[in-house]
Protein backbone atom coordinates (compact mmCIF):
# COMPACT_ATOMS: atom_id res chain seq x y z
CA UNK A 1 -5.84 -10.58 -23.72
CA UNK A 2 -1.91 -10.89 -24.75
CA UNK A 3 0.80 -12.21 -22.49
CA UNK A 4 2.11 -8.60 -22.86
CA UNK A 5 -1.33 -6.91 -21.39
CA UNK A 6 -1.39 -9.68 -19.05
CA UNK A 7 2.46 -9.12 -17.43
CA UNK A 8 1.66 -4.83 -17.89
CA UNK A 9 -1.72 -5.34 -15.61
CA UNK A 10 0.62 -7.84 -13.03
CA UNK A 11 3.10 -4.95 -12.70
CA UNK A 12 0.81 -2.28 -11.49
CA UNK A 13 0.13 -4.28 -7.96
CA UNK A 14 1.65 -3.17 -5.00
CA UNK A 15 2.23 -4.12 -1.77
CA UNK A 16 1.84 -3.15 1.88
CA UNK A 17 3.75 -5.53 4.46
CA UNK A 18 4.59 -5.39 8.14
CA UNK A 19 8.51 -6.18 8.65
CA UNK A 20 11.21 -6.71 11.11
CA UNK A 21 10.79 -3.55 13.91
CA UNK A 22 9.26 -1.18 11.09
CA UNK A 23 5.59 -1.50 10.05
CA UNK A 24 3.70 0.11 6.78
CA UNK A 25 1.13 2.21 6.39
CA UNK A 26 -0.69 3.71 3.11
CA UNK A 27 -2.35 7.58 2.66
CA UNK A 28 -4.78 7.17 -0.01
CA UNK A 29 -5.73 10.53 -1.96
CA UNK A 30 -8.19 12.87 -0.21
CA UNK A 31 -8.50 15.63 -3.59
CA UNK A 32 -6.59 15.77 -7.11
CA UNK A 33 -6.98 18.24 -10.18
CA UNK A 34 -4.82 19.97 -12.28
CA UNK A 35 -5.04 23.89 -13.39
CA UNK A 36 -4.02 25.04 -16.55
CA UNK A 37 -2.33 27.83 -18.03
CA UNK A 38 -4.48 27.55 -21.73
CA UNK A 39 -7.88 27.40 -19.43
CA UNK A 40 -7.46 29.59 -16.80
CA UNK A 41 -10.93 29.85 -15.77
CA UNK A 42 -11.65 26.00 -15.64
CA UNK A 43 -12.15 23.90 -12.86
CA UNK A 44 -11.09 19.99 -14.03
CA UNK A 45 -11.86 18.19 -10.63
CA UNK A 46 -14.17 15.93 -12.01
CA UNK A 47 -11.36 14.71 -14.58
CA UNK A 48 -9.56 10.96 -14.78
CA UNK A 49 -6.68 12.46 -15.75
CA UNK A 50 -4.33 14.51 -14.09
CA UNK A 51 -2.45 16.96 -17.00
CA UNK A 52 1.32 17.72 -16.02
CA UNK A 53 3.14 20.40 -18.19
CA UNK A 54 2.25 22.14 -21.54
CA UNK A 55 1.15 24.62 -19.21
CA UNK A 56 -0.89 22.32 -16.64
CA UNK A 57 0.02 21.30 -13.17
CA UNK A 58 -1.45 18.68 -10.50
CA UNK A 59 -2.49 19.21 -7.37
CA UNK A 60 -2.93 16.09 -4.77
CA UNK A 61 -3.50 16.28 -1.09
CA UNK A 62 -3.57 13.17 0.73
CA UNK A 63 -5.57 11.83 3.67
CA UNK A 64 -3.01 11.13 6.52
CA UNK A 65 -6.01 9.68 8.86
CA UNK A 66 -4.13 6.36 8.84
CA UNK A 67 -1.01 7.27 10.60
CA UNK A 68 -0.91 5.92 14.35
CA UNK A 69 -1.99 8.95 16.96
CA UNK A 70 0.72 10.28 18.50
CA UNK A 71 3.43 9.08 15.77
CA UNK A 72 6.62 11.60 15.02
CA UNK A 73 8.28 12.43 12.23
CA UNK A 74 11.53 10.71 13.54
CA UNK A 75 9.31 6.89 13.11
CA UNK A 76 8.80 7.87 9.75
CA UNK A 77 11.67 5.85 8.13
CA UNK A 78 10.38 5.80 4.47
CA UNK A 79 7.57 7.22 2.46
CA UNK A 80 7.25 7.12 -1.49
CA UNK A 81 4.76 8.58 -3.68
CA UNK A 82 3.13 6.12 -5.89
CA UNK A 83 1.67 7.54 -9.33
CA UNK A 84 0.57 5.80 -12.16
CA UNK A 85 1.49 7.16 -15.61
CA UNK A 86 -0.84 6.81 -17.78
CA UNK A 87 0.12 8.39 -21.02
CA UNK A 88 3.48 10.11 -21.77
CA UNK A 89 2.71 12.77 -24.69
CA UNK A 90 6.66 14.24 -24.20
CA UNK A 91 8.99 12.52 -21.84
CA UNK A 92 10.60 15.21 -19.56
CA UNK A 93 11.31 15.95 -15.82
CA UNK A 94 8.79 15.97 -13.47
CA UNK A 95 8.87 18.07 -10.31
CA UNK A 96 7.07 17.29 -7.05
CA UNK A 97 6.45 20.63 -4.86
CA UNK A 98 5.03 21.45 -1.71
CA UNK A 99 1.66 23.00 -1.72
CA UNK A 100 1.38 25.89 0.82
CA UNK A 101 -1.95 27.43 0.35
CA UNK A 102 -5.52 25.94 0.95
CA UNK A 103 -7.47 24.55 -2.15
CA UNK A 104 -10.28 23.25 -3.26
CA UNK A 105 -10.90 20.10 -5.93
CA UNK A 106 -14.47 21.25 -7.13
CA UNK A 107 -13.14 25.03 -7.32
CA UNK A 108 -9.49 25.85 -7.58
CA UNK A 109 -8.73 26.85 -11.07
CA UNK A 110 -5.36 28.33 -12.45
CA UNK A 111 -6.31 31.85 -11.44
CA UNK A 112 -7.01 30.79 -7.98
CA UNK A 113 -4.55 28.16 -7.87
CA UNK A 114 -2.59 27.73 -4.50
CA UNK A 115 1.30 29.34 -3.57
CA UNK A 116 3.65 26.76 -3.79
CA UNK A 117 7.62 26.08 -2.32
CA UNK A 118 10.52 24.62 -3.37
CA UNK A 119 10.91 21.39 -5.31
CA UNK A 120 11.25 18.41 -3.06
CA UNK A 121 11.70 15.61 -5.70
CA UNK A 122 11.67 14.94 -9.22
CA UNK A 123 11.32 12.07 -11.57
CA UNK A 124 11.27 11.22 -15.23
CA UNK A 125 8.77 8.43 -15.84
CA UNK A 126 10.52 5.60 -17.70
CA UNK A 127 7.28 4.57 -20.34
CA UNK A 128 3.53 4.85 -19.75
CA UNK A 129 1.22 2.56 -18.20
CA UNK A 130 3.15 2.16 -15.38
CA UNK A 131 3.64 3.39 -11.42
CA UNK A 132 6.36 5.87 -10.90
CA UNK A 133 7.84 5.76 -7.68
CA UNK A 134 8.95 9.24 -5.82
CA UNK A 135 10.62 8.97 -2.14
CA UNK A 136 9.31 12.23 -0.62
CA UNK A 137 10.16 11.18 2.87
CA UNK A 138 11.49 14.57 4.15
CA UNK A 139 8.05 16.35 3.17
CA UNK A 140 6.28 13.58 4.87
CA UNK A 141 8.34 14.00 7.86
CA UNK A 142 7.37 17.89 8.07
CA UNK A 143 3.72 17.15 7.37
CA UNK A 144 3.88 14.98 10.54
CA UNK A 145 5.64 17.81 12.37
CA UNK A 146 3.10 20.57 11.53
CA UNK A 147 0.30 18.87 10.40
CA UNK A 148 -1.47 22.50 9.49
CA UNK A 149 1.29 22.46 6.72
CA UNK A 150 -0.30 19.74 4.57
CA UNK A 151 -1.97 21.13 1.24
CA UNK A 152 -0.63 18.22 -0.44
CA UNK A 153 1.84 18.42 -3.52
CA UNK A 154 1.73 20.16 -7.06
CA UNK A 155 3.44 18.55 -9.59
CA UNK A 156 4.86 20.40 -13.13
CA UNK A 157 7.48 20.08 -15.91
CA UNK A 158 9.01 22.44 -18.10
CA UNK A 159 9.98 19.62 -20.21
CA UNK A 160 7.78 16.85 -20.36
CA UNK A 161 3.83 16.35 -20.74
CA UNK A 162 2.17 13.40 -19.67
CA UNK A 163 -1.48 11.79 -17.75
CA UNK A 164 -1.09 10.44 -14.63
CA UNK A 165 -4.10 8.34 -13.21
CA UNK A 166 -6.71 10.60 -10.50
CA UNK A 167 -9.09 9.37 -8.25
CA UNK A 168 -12.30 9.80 -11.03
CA UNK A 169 -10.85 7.14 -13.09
CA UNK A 170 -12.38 4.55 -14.03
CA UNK A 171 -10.65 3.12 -17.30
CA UNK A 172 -7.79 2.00 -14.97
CA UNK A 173 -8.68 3.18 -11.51
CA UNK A 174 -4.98 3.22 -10.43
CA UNK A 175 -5.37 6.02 -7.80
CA UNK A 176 -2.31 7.52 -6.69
CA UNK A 177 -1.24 6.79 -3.38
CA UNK A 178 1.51 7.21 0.03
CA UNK A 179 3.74 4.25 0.76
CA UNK A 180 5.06 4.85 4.43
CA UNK A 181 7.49 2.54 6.64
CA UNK A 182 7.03 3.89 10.46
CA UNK A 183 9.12 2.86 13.17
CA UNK A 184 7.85 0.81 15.78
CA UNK A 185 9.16 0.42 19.69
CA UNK A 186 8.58 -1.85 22.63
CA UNK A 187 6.96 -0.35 25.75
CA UNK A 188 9.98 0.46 27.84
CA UNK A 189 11.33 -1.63 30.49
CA UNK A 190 10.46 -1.00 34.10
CA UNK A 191 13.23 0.77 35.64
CA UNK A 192 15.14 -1.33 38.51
CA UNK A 193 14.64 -1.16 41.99
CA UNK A 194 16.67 1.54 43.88
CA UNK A 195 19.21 0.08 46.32
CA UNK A 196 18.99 -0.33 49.68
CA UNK A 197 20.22 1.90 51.77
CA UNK A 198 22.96 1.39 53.69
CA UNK A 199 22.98 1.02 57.26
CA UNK A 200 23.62 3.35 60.10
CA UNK A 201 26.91 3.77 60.95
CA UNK A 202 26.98 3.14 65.49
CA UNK A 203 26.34 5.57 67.80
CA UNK A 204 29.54 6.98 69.62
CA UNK A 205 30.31 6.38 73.12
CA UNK A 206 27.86 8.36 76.13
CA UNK A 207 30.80 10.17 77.39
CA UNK A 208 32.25 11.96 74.07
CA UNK A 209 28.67 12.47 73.26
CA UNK A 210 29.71 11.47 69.21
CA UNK A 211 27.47 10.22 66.86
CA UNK A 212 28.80 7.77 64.44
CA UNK A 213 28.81 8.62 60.46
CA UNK A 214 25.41 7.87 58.58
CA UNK A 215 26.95 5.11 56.22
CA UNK A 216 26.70 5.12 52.70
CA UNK A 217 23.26 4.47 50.34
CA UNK A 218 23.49 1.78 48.27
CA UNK A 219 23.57 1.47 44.19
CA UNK A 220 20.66 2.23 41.99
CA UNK A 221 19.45 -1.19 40.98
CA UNK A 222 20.29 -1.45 36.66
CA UNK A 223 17.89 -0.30 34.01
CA UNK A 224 15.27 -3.09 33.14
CA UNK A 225 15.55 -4.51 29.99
CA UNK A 226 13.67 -2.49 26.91
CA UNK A 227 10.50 -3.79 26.15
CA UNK A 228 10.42 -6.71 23.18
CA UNK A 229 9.17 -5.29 19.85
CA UNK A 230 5.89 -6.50 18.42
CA UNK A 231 4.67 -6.15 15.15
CA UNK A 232 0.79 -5.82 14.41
CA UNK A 233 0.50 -8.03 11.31
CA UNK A 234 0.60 -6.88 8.07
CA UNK A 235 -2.41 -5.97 4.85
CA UNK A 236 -2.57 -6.23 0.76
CA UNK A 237 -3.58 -4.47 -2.00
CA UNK A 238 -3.29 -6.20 -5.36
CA UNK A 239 -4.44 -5.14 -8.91
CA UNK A 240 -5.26 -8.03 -11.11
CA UNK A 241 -6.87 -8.58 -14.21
CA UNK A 242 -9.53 -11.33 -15.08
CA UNK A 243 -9.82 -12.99 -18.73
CA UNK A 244 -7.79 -16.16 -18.25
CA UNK A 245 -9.79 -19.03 -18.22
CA UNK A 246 -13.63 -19.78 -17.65
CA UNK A 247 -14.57 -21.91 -14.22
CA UNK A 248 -10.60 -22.81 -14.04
CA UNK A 249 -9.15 -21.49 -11.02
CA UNK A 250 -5.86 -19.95 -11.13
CA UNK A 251 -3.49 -18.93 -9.20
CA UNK A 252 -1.83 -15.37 -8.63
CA UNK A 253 0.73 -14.00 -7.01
CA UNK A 254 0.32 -10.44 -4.87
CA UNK A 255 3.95 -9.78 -6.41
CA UNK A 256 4.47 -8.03 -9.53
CA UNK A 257 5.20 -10.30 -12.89
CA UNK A 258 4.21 -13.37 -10.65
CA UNK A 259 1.37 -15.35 -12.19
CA UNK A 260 1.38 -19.66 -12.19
CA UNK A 261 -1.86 -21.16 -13.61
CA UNK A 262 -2.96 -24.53 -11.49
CA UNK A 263 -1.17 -27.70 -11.77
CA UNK A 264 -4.03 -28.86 -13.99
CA UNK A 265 -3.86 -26.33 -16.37
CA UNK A 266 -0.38 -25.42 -16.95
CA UNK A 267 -0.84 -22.53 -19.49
CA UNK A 268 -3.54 -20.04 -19.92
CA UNK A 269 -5.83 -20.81 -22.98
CA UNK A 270 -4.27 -19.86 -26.19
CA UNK A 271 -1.23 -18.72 -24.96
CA UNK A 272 2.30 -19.73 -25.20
CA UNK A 273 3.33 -21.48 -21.37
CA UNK A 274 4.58 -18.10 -18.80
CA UNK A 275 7.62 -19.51 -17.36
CA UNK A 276 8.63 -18.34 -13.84
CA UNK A 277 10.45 -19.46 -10.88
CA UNK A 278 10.28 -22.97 -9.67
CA UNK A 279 6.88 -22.70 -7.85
CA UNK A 280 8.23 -23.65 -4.58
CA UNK A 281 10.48 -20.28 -4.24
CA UNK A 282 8.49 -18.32 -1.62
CA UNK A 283 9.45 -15.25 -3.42
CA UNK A 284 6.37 -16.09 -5.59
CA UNK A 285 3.75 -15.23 -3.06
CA UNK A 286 3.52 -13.40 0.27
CA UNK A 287 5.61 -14.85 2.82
CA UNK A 288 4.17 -13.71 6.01
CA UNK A 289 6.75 -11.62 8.28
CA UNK A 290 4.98 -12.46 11.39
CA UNK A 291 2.24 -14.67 13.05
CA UNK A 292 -1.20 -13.05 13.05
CA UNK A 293 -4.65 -14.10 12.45
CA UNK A 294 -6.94 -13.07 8.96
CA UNK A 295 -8.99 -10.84 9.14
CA UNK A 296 -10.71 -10.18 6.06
CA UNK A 297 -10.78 -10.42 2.24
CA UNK A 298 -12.37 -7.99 0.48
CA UNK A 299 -12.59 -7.70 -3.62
CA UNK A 300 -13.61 -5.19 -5.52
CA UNK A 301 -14.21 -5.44 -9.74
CA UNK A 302 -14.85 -2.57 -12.21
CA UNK A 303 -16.54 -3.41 -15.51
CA UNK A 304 -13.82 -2.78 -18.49
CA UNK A 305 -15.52 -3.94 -21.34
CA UNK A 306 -16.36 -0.99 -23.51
CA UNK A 307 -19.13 -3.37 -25.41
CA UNK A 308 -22.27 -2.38 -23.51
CA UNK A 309 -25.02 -5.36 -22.81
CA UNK A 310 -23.59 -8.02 -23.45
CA UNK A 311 -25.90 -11.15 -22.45
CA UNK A 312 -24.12 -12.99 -20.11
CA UNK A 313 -22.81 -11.33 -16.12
CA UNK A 314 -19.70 -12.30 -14.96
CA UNK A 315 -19.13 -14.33 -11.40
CA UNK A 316 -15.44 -14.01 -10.04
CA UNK A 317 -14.65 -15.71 -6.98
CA UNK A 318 -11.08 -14.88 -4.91
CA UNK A 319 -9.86 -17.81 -2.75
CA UNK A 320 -6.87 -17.30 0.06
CA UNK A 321 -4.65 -20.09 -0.66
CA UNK A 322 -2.13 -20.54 2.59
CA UNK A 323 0.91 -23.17 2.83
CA UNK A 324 3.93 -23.62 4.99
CA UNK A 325 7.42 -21.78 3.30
CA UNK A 326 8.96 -25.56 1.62
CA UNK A 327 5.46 -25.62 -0.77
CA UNK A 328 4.74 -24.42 -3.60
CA UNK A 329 1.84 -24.61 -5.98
CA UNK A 330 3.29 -27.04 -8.23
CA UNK A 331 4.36 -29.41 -5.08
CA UNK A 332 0.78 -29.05 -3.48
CA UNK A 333 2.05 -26.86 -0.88
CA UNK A 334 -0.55 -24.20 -1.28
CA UNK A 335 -3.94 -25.13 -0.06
CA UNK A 336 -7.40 -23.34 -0.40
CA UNK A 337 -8.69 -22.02 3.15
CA UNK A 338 -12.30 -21.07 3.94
CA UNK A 339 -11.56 -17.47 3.37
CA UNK A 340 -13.44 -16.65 -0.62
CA UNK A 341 -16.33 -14.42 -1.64
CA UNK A 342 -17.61 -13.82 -5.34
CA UNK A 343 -19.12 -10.88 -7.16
CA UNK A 344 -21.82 -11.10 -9.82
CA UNK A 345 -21.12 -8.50 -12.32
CA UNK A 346 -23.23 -7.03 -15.22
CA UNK A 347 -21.71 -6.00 -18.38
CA UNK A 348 -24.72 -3.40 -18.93
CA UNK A 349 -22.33 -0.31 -18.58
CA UNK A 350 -18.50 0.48 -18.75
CA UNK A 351 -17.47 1.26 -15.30
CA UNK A 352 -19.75 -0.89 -13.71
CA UNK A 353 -18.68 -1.85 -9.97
CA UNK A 354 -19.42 -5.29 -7.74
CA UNK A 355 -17.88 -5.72 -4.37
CA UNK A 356 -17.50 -8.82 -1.77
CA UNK A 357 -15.66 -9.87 1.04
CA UNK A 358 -15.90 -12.58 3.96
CA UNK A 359 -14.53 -11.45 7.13
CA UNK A 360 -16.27 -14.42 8.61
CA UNK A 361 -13.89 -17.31 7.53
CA UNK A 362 -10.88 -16.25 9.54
CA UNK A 363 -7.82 -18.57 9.84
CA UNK A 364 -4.33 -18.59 11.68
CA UNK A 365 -0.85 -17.82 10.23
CA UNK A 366 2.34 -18.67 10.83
CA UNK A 367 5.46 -16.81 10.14
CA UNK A 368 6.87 -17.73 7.21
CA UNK A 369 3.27 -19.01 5.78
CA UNK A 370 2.88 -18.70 2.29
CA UNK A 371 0.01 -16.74 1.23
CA UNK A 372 -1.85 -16.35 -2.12
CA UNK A 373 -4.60 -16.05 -4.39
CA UNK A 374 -7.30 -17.79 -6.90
CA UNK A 375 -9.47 -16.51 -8.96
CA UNK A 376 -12.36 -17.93 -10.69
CA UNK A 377 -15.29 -16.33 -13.52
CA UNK A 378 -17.50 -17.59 -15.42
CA UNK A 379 -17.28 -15.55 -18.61
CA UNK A 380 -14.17 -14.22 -20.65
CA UNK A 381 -15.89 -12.58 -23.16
CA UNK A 382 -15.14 -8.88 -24.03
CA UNK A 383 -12.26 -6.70 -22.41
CA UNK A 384 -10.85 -8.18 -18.77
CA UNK A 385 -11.89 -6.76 -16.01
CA UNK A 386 -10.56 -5.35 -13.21
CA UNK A 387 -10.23 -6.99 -10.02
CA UNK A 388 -8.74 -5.13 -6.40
CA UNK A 389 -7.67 -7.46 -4.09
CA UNK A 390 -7.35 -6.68 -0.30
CA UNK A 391 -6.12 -8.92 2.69
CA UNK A 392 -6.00 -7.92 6.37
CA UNK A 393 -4.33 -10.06 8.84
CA UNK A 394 -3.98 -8.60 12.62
């Protein structure tokens, strides 16, 4: 694999992290197909790719399940759509629309295809291979506020024609996705303690028969304070590719275009050194935002090698490396923790899947911890594969 594959497959990760008095969530696609124009009969939701313009248009409707019960569209601060481009045919505009009419993936077609509103964004994708970004925060907002109102988005151009990655694919398996920053609060305060009340004024004398003024009630006691803000932790998602070394561990970054071999090995095998930042700037890993404990690591690896049966199955083992902010790999500030799990992986079929995860191993962290990855195989051969990453920590 070239450095250039290497630093295309390091861009495509992304990240979901708990900060500050907002906290992040992710929607992950519930149906996506695209109708065309040229076939309007056809039904394509079984297809990897999702055709926009030349007459084609994408439908994707997301699964909002993950957003906290009860939240409102004023918490949602942020919320981006996340597609990856696969191929760019013509470069053009792109325009993301409301969907306002039910749908089906295994049925719509474009004769049946669903009524549709105004745009809401638009994009031009920059060069293929690569996740284009869309803030679609107010239509998030109004899904929230009518939730009945969510038939996902349709996306066309009258300019452009391109692939963008669906759910069904498994050459890349970079399924599209919601990025969303909510809003979180602190219980409210306990309100003060009303005042006393004041006392009675006297009695007058017997013989005028006057009763004395009731005297004034005291002041309402002040406001308690507002309740102190908590954040819940904070989770991962990382795309990385394997192919850099047999039984040598190395290590990766969960940021895009962040990759240091070990200490041992200070350049992958056949390749010119990948220079970076010095090793000890946190910026290189996941610095966590807030103390919480581990919950899990779970990996996931899809079979890219388009040579069927090859002899040999591939082992890859993930490792959670953890170290306080002044380390670095280079120093010896990162240090492997008990948290790892491996896959065994056959090369009998193109597509092929092997999962693992250890939610046994759990460990503390600090705020400010550094946080990353190693990962091991035992066999290079043939095309790398792909490798999903996820971290939990509550």
């Amino acid at each position: 694999m070239s450095k250039r594959q290497w630093m295309e497959s390091a861009a495509a990760a992304w990240i979901i992290l708990a900060v500050g008095t907002a906290h992040a969530t992710n929607a992950t696609v519930a149906a996506d197909t695209y109708v065309s124009s040229t076939s309007a009969g056809a039904n394509f939701g079984s297809s990897g790719t999702l055709l926009v313009g030349n007459g084609n248009s994408a439908l994707i409707q997301f699964d909002m399940s993950s957003l906290p019960s009860g939240v409102t569209s004023g918490q949602v601060l942020k919320a981006t759509l996340n597609l990856y481009v696969d191929r760019i045919y013509t470069a053009g505009q792109v325009n993301v629309v409301p969907v306002t009419g039910s749908w089906s993936e295994g049925t719509v077609t474009y004769t049946s295809a669903p009524t549709v509103g105004s745009t809401a964004a638009s994009f031009t994708p920059a060069a293929a291979q690569q996740f284009a970004v869309v803030d679609i925060t107010s239509l998030l907002q109004g899904w929230v506020t009518t939730p009945s109102s969510n038939f996902g988005v349709s996306l066309s151009s009258a300019s452009g024609y391109l692939g963008i990655d669906s759910k069904e694919n498994q050459a890349t398996s970079h399924v599209a996705f919601l990025d969303i920053t909510l809003a979180s609060s602190g219980a409210s305060g306990a309100t003060g303690a009303t005042g006393a009340t004041g006392a009675t004024g006297a009695t007058g004398t017997t013989g005028l028969g006057v009763q004395g003024n009731t005297g004034p009630t005291g002041p309402t006691g002040a406001t308690g304070p507002t309740g102190v803000v908590s954040t819940t932790g904070f989770s991962t998602l990382v795309t990385l590719q394997s192919g850099l070394g047999v039984n040598t561990p190395y290590y990766f970054s969960p940021i895009p275009n962040q990759v240091t071999p070990s200490a041992a090995n200070n350049q992958s095998p056949g390749y010119p050194p990948i220079v970076f930042p010095p090793a000890v700037n946190p910026v290189n890993f996941i610095m966590a935002p807030t103390a919480c404990t581990m919950k899990a690591l779970t990996v996931g690896i899809m079979n890219n090698n388009l040579v069927s049966f090859l002899p040999t199955p591939d082992t890859i083992a993930i490792t959670v490396q953890q170290g306080p902010s002044s380390g670095g790999v280079s120093a010896g500030g990162l240090s492997p923790t008990a948290m790892t799990c491996s896959a065994r992986l056959s090369y009998q079929l193109l597509g092929t899947l092997a999962f693992c995860s250890d939610t046994t191993h759990t460990f503390s962290v600090n705020q400010g911890d550094l946080l990353s990855l190693t990962m091991q195989e035992t066999d290079i051969s043939g095309a790398p594969n792909i490798v999903t990453v996820g971290l939990v920590c509550q």
